[in-house]
PDB file of N, CA and C in Angstrom:
ATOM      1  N   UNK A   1       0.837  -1.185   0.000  1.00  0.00           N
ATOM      2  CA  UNK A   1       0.000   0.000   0.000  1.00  0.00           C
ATOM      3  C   UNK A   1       0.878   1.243   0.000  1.00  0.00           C
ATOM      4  N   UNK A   2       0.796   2.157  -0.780  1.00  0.00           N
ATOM      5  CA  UNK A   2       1.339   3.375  -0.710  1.00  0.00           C
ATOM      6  C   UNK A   2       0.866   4.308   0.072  1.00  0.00           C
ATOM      7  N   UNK A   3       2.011   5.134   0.453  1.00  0.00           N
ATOM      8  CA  UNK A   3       1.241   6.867   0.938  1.00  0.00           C
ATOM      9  C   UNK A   3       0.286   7.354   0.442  1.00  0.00           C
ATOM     10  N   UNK A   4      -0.217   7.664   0.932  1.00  0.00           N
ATOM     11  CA  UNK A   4      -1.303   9.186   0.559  1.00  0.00           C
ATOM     12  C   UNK A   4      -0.402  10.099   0.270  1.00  0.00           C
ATOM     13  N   UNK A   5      -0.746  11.224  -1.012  1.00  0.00           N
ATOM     14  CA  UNK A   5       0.312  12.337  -0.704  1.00  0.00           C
ATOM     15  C   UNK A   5      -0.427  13.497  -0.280  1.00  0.00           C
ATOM     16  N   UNK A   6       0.501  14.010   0.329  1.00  0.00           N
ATOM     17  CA  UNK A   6       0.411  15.255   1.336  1.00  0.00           C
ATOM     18  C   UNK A   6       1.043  16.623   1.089  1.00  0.00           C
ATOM     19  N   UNK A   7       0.208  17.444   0.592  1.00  0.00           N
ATOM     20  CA  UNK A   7       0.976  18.243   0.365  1.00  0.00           C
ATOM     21  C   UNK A   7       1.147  19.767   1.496  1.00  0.00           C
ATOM     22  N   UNK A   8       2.999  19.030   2.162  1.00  0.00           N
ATOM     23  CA  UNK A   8       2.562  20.106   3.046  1.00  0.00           C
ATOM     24  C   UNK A   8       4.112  20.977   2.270  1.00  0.00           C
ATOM     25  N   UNK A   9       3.171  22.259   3.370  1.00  0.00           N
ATOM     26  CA  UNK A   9       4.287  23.714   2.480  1.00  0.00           C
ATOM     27  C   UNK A   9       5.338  23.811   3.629  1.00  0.00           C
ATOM     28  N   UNK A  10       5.939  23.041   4.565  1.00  0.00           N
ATOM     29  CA  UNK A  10       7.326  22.591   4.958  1.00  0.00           C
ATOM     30  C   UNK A  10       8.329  22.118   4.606  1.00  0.00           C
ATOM     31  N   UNK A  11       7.772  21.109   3.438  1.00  0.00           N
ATOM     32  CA  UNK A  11       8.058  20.472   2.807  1.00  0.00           C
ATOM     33  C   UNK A  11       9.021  21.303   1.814  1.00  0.00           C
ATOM     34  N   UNK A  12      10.509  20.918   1.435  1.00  0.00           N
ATOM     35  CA  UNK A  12      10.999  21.470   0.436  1.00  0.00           C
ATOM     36  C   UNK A  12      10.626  21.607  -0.690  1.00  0.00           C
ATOM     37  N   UNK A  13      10.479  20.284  -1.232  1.00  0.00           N
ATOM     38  CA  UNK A  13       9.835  19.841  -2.768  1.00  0.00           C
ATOM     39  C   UNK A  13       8.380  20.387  -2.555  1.00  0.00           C
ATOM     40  N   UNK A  14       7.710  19.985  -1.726  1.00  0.00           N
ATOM     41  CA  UNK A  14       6.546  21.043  -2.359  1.00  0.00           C
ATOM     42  C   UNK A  14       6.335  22.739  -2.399  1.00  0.00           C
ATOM     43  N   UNK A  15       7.214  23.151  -1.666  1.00  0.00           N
ATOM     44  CA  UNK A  15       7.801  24.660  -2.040  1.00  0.00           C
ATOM     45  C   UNK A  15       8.586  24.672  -3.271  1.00  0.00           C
ATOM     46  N   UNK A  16       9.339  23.763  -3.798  1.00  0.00           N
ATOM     47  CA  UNK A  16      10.021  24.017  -5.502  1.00  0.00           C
ATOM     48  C   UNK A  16       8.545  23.472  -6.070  1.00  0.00           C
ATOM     49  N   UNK A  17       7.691  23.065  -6.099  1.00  0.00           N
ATOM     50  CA  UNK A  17       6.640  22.467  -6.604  1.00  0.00           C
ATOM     51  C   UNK A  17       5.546  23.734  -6.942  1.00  0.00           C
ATOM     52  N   UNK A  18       5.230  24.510  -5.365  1.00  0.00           N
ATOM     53  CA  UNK A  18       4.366  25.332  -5.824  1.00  0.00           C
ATOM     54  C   UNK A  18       5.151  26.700  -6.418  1.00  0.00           C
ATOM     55  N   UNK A  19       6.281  26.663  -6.601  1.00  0.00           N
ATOM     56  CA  UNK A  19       6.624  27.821  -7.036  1.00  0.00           C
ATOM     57  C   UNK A  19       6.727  27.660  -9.116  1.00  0.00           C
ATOM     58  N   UNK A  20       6.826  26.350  -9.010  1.00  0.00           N
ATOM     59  CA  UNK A  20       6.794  26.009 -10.680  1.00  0.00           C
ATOM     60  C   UNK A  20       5.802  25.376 -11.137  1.00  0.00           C
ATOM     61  N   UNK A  21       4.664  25.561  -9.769  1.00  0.00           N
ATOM     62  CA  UNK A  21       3.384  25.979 -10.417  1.00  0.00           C
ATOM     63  C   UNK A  21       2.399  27.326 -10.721  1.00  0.00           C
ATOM     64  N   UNK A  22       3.611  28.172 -10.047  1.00  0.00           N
ATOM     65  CA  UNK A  22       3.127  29.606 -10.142  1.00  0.00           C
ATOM     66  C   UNK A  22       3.530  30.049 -11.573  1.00  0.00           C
ATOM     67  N   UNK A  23       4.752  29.727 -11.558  1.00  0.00           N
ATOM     68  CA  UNK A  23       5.338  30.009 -13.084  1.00  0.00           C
ATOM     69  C   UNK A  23       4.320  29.511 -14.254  1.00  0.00           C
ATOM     70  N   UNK A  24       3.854  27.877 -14.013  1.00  0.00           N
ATOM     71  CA  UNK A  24       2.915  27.468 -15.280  1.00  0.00           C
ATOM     72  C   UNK A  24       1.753  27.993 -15.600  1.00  0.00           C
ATOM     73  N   UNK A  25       1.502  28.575 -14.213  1.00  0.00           N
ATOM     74  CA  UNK A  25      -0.378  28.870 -14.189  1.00  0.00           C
ATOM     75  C   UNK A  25      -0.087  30.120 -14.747  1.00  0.00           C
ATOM     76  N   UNK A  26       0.935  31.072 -14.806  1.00  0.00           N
ATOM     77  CA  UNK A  26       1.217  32.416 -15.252  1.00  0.00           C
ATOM     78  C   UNK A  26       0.713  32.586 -17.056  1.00  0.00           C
ATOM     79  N   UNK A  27       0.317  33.874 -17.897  1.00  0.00           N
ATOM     80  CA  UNK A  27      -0.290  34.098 -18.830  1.00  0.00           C
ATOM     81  C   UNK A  27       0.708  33.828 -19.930  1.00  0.00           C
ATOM     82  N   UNK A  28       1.687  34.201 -19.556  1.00  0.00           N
ATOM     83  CA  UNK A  28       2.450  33.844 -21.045  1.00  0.00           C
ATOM     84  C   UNK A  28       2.448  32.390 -21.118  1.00  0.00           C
ATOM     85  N   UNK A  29       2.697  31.578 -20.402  1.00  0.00           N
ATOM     86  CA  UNK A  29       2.480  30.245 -20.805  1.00  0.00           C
ATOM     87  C   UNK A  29       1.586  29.871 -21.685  1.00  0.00           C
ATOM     88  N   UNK A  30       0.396  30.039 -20.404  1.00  0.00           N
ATOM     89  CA  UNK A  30      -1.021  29.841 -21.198  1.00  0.00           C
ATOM     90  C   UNK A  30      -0.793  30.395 -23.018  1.00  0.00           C
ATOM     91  N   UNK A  31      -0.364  31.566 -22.932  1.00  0.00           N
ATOM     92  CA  UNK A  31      -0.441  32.079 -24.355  1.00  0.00           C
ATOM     93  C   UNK A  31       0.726  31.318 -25.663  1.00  0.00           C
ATOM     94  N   UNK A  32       1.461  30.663 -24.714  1.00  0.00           N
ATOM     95  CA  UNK A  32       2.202  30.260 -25.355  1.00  0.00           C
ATOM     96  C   UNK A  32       2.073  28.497 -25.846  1.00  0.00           C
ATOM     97  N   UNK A  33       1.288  27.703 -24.844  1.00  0.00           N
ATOM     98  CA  UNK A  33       0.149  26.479 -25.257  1.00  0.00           C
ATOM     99  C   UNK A  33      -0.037  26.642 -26.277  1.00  0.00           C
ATOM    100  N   UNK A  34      -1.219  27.549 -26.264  1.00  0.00           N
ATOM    101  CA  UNK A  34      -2.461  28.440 -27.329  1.00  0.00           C
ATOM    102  C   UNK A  34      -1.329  28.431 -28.312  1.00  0.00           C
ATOM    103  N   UNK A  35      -0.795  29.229 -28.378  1.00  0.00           N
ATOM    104  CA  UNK A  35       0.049  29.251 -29.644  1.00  0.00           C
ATOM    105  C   UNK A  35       0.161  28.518 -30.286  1.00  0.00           C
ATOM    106  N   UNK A  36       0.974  27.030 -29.426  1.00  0.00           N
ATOM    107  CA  UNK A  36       1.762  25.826 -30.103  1.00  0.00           C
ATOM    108  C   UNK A  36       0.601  24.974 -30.633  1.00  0.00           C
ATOM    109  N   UNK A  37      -1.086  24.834 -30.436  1.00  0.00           N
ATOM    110  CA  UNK A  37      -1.581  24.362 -30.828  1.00  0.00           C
ATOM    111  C   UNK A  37      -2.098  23.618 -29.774  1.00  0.00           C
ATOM    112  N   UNK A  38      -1.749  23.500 -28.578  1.00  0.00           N
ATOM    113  CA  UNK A  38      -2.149  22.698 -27.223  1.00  0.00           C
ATOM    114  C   UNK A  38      -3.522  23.128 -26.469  1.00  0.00           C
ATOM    115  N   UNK A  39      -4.524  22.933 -26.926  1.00  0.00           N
ATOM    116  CA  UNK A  39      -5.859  23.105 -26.233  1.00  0.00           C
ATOM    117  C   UNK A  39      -6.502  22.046 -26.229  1.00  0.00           C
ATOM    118  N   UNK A  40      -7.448  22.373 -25.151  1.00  0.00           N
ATOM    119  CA  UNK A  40      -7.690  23.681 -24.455  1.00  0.00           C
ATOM    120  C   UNK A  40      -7.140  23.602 -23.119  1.00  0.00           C
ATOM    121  N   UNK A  41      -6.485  24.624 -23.158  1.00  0.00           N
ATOM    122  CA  UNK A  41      -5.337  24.984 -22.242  1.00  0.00           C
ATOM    123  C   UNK A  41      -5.531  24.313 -20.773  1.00  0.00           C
ATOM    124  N   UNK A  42      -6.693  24.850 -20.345  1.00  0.00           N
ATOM    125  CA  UNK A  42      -6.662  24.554 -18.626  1.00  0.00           C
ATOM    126  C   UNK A  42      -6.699  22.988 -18.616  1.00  0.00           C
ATOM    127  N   UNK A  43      -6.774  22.198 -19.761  1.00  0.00           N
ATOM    128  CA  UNK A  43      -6.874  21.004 -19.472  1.00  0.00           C
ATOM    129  C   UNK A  43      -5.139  20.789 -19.550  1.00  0.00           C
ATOM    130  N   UNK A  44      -4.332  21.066 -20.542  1.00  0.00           N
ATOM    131  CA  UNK A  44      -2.832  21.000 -20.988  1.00  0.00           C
ATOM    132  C   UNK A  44      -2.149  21.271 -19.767  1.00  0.00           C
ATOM    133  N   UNK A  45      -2.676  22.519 -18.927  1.00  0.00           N
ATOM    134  CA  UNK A  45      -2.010  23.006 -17.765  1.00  0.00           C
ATOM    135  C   UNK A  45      -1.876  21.868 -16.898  1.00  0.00           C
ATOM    136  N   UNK A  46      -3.629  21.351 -16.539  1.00  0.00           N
ATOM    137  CA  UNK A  46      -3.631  20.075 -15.324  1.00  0.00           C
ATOM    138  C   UNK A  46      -2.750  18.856 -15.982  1.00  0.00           C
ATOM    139  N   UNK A  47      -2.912  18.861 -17.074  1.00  0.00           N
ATOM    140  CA  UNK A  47      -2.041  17.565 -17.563  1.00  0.00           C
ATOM    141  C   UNK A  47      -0.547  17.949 -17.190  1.00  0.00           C
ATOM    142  N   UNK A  48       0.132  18.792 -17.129  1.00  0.00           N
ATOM    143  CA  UNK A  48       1.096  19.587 -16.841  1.00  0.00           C
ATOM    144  C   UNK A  48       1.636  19.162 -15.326  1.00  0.00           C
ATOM    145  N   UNK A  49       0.752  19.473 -14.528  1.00  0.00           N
ATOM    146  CA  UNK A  49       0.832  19.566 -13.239  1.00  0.00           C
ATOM    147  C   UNK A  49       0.889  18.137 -12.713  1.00  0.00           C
ATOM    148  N   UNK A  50      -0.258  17.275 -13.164  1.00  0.00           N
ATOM    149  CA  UNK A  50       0.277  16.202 -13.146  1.00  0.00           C
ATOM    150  C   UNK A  50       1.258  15.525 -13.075  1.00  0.00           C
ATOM    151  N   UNK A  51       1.562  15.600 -14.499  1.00  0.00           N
ATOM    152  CA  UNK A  51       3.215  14.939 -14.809  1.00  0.00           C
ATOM    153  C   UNK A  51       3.859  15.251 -13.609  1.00  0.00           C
ATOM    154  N   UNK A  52       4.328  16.366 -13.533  1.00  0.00           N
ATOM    155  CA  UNK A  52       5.450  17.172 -12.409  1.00  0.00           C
ATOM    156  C   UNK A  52       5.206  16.691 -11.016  1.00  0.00           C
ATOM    157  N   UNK A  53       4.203  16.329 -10.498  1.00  0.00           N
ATOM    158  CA  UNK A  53       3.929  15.965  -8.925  1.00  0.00           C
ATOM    159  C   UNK A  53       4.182  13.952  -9.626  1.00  0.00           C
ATOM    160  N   UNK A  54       3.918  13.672 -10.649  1.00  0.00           N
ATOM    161  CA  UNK A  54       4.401  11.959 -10.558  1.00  0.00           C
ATOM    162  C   UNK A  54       5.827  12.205 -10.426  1.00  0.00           C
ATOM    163  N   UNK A  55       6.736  13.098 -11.536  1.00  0.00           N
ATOM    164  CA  UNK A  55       8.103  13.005 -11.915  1.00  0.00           C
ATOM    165  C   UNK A  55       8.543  13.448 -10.384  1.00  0.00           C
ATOM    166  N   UNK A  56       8.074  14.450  -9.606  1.00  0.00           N
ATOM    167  CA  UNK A  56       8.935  14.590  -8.134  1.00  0.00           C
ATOM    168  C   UNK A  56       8.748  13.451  -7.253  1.00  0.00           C
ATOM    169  N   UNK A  57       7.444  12.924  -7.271  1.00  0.00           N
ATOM    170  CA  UNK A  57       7.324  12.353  -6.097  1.00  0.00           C
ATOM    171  C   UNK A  57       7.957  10.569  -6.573  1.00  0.00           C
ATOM    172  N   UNK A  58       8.131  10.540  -7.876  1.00  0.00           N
ATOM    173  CA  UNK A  58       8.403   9.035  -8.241  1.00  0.00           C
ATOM    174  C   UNK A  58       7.256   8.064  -8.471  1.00  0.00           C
ATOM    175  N   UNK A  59       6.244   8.361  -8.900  1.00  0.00           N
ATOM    176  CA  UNK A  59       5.002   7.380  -8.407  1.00  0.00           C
ATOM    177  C   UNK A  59       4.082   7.727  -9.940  1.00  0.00           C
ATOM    178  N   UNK A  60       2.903   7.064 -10.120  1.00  0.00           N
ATOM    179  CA  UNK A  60       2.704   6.957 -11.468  1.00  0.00           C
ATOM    180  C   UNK A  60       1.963   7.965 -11.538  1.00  0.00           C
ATOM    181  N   UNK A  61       1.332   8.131 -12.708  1.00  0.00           N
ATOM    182  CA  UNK A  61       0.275   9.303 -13.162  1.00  0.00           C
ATOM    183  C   UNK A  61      -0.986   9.168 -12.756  1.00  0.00           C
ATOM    184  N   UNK A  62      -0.829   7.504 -12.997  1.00  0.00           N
ATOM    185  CA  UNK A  62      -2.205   6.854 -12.247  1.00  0.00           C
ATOM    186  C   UNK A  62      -3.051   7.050 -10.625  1.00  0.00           C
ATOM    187  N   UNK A  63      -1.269   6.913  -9.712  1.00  0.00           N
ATOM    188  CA  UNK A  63      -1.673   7.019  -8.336  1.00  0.00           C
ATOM    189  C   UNK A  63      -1.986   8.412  -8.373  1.00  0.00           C
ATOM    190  N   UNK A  64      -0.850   9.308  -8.929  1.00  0.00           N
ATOM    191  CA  UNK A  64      -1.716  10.628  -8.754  1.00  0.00           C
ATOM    192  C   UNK A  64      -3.112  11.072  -8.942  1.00  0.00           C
ATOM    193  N   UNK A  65      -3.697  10.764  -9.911  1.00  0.00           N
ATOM    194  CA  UNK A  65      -5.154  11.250 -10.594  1.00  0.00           C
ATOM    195  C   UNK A  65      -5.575  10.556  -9.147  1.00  0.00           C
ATOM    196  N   UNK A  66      -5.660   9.028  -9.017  1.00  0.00           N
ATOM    197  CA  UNK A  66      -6.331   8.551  -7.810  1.00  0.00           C
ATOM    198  C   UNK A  66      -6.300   9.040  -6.534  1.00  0.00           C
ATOM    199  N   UNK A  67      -5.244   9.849  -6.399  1.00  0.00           N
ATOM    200  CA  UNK A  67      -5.230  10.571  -4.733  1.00  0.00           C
ATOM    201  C   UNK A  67      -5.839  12.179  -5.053  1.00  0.00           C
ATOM    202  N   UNK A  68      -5.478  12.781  -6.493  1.00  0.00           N
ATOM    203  CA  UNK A  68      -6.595  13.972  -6.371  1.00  0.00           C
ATOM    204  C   UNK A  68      -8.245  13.537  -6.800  1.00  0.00           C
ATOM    205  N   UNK A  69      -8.722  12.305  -6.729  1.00  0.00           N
ATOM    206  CA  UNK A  69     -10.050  11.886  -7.010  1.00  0.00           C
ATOM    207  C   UNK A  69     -10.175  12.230  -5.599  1.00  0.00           C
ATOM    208  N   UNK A  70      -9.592  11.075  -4.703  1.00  0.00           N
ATOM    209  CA  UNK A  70     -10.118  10.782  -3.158  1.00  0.00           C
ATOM    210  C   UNK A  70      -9.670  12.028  -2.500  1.00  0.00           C
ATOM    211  N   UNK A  71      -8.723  13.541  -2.467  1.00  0.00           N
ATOM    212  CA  UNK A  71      -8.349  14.100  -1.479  1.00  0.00           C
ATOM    213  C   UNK A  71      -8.794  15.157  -2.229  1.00  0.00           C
ATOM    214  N   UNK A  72     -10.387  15.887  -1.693  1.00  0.00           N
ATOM    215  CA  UNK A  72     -10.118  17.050  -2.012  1.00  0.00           C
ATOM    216  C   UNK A  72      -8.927  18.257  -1.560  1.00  0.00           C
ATOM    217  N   UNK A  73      -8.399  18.227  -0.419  1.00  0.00           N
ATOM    218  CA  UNK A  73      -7.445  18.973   0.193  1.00  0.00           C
ATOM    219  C   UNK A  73      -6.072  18.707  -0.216  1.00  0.00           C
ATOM    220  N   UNK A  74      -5.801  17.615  -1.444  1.00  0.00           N
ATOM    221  CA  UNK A  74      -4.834  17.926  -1.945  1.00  0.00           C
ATOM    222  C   UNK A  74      -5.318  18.071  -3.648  1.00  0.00           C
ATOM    223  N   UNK A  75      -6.292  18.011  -3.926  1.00  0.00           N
ATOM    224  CA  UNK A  75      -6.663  18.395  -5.141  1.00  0.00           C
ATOM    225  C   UNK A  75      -6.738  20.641  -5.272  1.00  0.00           C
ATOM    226  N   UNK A  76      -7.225  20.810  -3.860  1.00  0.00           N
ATOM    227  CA  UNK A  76      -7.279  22.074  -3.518  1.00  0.00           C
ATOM    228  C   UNK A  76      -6.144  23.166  -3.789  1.00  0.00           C
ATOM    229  N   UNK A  77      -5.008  22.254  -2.784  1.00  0.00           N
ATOM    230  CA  UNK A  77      -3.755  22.633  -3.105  1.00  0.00           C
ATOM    231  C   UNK A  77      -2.945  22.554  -4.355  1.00  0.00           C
ATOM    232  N   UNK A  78      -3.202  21.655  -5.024  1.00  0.00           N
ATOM    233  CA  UNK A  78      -2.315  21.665  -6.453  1.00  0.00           C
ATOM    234  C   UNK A  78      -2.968  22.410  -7.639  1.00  0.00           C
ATOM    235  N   UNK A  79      -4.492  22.893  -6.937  1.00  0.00           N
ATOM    236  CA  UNK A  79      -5.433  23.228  -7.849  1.00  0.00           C
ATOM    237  C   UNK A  79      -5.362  22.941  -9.108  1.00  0.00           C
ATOM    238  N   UNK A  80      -6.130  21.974  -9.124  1.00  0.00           N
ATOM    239  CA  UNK A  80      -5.814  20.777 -10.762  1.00  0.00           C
ATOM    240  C   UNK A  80      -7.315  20.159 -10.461  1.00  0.00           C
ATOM    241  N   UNK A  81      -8.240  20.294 -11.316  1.00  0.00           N
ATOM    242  CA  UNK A  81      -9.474  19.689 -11.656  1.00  0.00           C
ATOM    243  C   UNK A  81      -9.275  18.717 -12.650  1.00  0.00           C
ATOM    244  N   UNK A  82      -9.716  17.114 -11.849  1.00  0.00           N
ATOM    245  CA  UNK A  82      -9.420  16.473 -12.619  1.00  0.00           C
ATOM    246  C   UNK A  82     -10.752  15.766 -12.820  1.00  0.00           C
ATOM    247  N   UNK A  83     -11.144  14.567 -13.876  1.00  0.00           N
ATOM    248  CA  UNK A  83     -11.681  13.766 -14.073  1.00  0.00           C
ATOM    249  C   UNK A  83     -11.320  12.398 -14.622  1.00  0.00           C
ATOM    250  N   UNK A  84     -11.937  11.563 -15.054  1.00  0.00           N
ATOM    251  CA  UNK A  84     -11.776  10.324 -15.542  1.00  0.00           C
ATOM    252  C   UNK A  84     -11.675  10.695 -17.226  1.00  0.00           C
ATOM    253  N   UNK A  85     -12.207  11.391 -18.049  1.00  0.00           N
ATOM    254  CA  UNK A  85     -11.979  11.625 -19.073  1.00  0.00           C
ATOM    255  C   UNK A  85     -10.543  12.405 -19.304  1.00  0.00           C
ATOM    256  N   UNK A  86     -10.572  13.510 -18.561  1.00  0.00           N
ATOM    257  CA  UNK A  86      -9.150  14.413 -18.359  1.00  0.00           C
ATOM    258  C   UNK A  86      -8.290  12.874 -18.381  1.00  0.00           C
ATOM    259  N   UNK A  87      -8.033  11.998 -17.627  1.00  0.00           N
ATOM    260  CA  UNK A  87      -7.118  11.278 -17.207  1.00  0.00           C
ATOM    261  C   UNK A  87      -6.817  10.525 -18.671  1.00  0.00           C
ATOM    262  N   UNK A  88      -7.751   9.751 -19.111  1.00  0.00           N
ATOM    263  CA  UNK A  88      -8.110   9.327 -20.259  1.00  0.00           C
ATOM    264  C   UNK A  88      -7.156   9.905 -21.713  1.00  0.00           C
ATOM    265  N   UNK A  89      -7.299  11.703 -21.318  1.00  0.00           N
ATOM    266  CA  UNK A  89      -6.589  12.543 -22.124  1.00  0.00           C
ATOM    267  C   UNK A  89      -5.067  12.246 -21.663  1.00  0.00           C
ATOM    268  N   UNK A  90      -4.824  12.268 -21.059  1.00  0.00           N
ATOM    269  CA  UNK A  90      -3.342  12.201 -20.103  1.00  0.00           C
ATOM    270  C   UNK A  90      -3.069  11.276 -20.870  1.00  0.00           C
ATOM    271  N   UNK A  91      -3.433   9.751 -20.623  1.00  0.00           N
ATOM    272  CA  UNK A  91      -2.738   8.591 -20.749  1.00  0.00           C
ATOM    273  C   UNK A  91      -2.163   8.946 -22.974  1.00  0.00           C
ATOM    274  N   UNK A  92      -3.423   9.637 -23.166  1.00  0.00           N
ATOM    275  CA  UNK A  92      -2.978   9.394 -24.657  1.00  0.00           C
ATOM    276  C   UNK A  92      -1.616  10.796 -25.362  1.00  0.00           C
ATOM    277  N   UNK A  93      -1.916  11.739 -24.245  1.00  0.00           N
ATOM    278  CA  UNK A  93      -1.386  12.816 -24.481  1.00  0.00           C
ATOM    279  C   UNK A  93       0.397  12.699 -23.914  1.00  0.00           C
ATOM    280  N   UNK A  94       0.631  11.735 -23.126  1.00  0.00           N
ATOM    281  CA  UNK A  94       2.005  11.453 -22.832  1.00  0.00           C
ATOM    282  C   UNK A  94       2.403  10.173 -23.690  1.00  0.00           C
ATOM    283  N   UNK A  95       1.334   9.556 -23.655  1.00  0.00           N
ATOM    284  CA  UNK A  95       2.304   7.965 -24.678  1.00  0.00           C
ATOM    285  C   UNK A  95       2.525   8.796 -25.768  1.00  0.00           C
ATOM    286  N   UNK A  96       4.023   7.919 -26.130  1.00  0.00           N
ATOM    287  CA  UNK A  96       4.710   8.466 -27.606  1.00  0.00           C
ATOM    288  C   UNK A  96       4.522   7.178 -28.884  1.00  0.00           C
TER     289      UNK A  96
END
């Protein structure tokens, strides 16, 4: 059985975490998605955010989506609206 993750702001990595999520959620990004052809954005962003909390914490894309299903209070914090279709998008939007 794995952890639950927790996202506390003591935490180092989740202080480098929310700070390069301040950077993504910022407008030029967004404008710069839009640009490349990546919509619709707020979904590209959560897919985004995703990735980055599996790649720090080591753990799959899968467990993630499953702990922001069950934790609203860490879905709150990473502010990432997810669903089963969103996820759906994920799985096809990272396989190469």
């Amino acid at each position: 059985m794995k952890m639950p993750l927790v996202h506390d702001i003591k935490n180092p990595k989740c202080k480098l975490l929310d700070v390069i999520f301040i950077d993504i959620d910022c407008r030029e990004t967004q404008q710069e998605l839009s640009r490349n052809g990546m919509k619709p954005v707020n979904k590209v962003l959560d897919a985004i955010k995703i990735r980055l909390i599996a790649m720090f914490y080591g753990i799959d894309i899968k467990y993630v989506v499953n702990e922001l299903n069950n934790s609203a209070d860490f879905e709150k914090s990473v502010q990432v609206q997810i669903n089963f279709k969103l996820f759906r998008a994920l799985r096809s939007f990272f396989t190469f």
